[in-house]
C-alpha atoms as a PDB file:
ATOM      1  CA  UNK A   1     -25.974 -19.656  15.666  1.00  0.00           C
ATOM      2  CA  UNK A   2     -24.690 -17.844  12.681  1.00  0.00           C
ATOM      3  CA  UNK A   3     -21.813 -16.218  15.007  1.00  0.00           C
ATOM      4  CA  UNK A   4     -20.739 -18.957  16.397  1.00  0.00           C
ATOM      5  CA  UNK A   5     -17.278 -19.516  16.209  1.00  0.00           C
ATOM      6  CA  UNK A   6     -16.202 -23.200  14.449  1.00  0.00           C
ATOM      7  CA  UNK A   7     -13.772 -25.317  17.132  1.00  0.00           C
ATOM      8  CA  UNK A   8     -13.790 -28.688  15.584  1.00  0.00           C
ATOM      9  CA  UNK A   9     -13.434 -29.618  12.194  1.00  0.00           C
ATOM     10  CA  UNK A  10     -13.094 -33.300  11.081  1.00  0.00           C
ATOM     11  CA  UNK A  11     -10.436 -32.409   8.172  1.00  0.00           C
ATOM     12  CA  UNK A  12      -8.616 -29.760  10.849  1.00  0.00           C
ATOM     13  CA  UNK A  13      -8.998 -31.065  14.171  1.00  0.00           C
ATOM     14  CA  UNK A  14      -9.016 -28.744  17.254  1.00  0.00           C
ATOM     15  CA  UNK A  15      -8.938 -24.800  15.797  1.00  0.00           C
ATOM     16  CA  UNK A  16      -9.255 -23.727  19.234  1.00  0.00           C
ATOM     17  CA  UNK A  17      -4.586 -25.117  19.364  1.00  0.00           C
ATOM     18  CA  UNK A  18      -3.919 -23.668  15.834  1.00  0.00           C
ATOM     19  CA  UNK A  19      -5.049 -20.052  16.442  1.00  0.00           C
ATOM     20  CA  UNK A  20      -3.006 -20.643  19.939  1.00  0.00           C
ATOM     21  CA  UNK A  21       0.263 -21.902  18.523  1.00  0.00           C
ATOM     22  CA  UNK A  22       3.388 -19.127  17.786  1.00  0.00           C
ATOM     23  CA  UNK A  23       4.693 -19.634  14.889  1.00  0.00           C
ATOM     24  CA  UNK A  24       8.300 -20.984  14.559  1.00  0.00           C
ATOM     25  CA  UNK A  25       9.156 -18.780  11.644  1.00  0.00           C
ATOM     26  CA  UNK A  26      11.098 -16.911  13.779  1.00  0.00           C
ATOM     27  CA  UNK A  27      14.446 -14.369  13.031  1.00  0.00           C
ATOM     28  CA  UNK A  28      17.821 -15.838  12.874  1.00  0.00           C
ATOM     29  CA  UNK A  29      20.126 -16.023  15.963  1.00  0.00           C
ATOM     30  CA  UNK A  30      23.328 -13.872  16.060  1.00  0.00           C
ATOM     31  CA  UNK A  31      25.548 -16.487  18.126  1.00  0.00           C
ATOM     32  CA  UNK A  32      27.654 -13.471  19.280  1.00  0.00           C
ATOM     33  CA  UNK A  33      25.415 -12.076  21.461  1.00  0.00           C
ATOM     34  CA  UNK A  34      24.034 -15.069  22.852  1.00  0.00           C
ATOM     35  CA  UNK A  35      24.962 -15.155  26.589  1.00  0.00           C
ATOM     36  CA  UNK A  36      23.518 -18.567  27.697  1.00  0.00           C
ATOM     37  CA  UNK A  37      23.208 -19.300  31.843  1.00  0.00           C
ATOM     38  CA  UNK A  38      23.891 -22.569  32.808  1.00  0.00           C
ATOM     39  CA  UNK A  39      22.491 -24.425  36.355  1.00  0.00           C
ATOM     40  CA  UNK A  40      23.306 -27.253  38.204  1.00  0.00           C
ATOM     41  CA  UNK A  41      19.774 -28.592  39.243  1.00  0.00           C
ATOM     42  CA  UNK A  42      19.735 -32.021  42.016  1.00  0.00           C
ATOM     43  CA  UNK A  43      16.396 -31.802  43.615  1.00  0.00           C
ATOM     44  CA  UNK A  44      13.134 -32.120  42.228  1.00  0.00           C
ATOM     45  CA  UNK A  45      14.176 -33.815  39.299  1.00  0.00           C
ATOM     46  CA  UNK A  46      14.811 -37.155  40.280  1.00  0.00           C
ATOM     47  CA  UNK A  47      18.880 -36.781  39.094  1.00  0.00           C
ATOM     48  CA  UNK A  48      21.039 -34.557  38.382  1.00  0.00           C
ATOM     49  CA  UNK A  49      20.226 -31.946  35.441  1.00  0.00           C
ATOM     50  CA  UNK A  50      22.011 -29.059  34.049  1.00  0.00           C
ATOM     51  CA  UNK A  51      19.738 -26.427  32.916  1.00  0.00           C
ATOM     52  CA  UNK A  52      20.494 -24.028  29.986  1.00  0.00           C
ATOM     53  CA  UNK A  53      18.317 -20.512  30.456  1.00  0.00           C
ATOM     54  CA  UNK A  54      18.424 -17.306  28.595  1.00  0.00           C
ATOM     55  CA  UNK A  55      17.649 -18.836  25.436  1.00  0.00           C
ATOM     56  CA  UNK A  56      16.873 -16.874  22.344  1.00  0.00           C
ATOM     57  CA  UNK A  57      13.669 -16.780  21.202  1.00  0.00           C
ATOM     58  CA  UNK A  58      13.950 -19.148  17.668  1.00  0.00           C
ATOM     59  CA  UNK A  59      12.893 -22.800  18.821  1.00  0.00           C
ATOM     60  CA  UNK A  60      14.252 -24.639  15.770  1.00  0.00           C
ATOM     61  CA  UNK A  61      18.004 -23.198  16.950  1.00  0.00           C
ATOM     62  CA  UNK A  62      17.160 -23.959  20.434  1.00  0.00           C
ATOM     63  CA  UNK A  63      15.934 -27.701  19.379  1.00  0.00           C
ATOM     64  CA  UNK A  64      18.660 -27.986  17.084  1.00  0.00           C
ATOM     65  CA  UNK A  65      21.528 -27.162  20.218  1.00  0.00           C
ATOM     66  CA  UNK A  66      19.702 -29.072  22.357  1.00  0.00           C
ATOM     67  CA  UNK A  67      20.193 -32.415  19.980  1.00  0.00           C
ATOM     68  CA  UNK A  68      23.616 -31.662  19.692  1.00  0.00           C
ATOM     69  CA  UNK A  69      24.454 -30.949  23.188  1.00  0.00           C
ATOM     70  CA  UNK A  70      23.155 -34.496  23.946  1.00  0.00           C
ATOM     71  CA  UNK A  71      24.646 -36.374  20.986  1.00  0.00           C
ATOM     72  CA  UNK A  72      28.033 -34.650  21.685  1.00  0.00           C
ATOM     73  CA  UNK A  73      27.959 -35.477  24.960  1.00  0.00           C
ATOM     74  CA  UNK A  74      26.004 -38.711  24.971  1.00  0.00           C
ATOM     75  CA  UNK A  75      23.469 -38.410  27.654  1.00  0.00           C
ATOM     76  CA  UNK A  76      19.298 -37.610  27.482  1.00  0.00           C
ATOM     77  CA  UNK A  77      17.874 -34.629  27.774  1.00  0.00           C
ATOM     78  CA  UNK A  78      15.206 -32.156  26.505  1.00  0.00           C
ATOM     79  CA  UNK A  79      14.123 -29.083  24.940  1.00  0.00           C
ATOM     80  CA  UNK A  80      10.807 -27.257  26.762  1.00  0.00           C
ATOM     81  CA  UNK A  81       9.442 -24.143  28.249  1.00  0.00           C
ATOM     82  CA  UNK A  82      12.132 -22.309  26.588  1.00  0.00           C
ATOM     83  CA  UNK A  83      15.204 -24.300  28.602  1.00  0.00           C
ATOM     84  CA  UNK A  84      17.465 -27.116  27.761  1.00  0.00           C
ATOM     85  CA  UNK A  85      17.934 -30.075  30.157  1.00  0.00           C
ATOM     86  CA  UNK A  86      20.572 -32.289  29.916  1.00  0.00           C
ATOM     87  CA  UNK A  87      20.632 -35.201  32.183  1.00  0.00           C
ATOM     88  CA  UNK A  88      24.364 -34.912  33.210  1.00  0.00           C
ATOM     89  CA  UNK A  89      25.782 -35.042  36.550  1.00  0.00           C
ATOM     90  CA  UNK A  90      28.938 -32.755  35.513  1.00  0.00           C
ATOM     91  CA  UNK A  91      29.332 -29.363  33.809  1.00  0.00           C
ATOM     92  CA  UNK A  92      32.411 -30.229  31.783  1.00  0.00           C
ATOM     93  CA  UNK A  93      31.058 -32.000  28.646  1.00  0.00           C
ATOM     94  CA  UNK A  94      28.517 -29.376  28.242  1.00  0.00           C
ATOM     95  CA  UNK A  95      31.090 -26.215  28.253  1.00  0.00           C
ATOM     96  CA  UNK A  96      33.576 -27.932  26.319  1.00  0.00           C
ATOM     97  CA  UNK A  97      31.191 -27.935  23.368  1.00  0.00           C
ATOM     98  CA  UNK A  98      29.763 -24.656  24.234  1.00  0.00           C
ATOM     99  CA  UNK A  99      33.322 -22.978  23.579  1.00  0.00           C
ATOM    100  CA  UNK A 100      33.826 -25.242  20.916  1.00  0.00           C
ATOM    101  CA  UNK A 101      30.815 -23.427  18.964  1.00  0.00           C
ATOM    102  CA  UNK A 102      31.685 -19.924  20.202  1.00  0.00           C
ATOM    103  CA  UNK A 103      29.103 -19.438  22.530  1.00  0.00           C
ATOM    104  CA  UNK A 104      29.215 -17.497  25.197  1.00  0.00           C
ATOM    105  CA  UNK A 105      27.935 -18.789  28.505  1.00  0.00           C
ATOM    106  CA  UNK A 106      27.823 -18.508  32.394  1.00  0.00           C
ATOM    107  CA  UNK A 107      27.318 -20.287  35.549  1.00  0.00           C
ATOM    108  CA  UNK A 108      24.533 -19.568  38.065  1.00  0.00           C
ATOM    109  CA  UNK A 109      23.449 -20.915  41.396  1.00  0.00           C
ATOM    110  CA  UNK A 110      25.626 -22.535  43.680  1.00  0.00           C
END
């Protein structure tokens, strides 16, 4: 017993997530070289979603783009497994306020 390894506390919760969880302290993003892909996604998602890949690898910036992509361009959306959805049946909206920050970005599939 005296190795056993603690996985519930009641001040802590779960210890099992927090030794899991990256941290989001992360390195700043250099907009410049940021080369985002962008995908126009209809099945399997129940409408019409534009998906925003090749992300870097700081979540708050990534959260942070993803709010303002969907205030800017007024429709839902999210911010998981490292890509941005945004509920939007055309591309326009979206690129418009990617070259309005500077960022560089490309279409893929079809």
């Amino acid at each position: 017993m005296k190795d056993a390894k603690l996985v519930w506390s009641d001040s802590e919760g779960d210890l099992r997530k927090k030794s899991e969880k990256k941290s989001d302290a992360q390195t700043p993003v250099n907009e410049k070289d940021v080369l985002l892909k962008l995908r126009r996604l209809t099945a399997g998602k129940g409408r019409v979603v534009i998906e925003i890949s090749n992300l870097p690898s700081n979540n708050e910036w990534c959260k942070k783009l993803a709010s303002d992509l969907k205030k800017s361009t007024g429709v839902g959306g999210t911010f998981k497994n490292e890509i941005i959805e945004i509920h939007s049946p055309t591309m326009d909206k979206i690129t418009a306020y990617l070259d309005k920050k500077e960022l560089k970005w490309k279409k893929t599939g079809g």
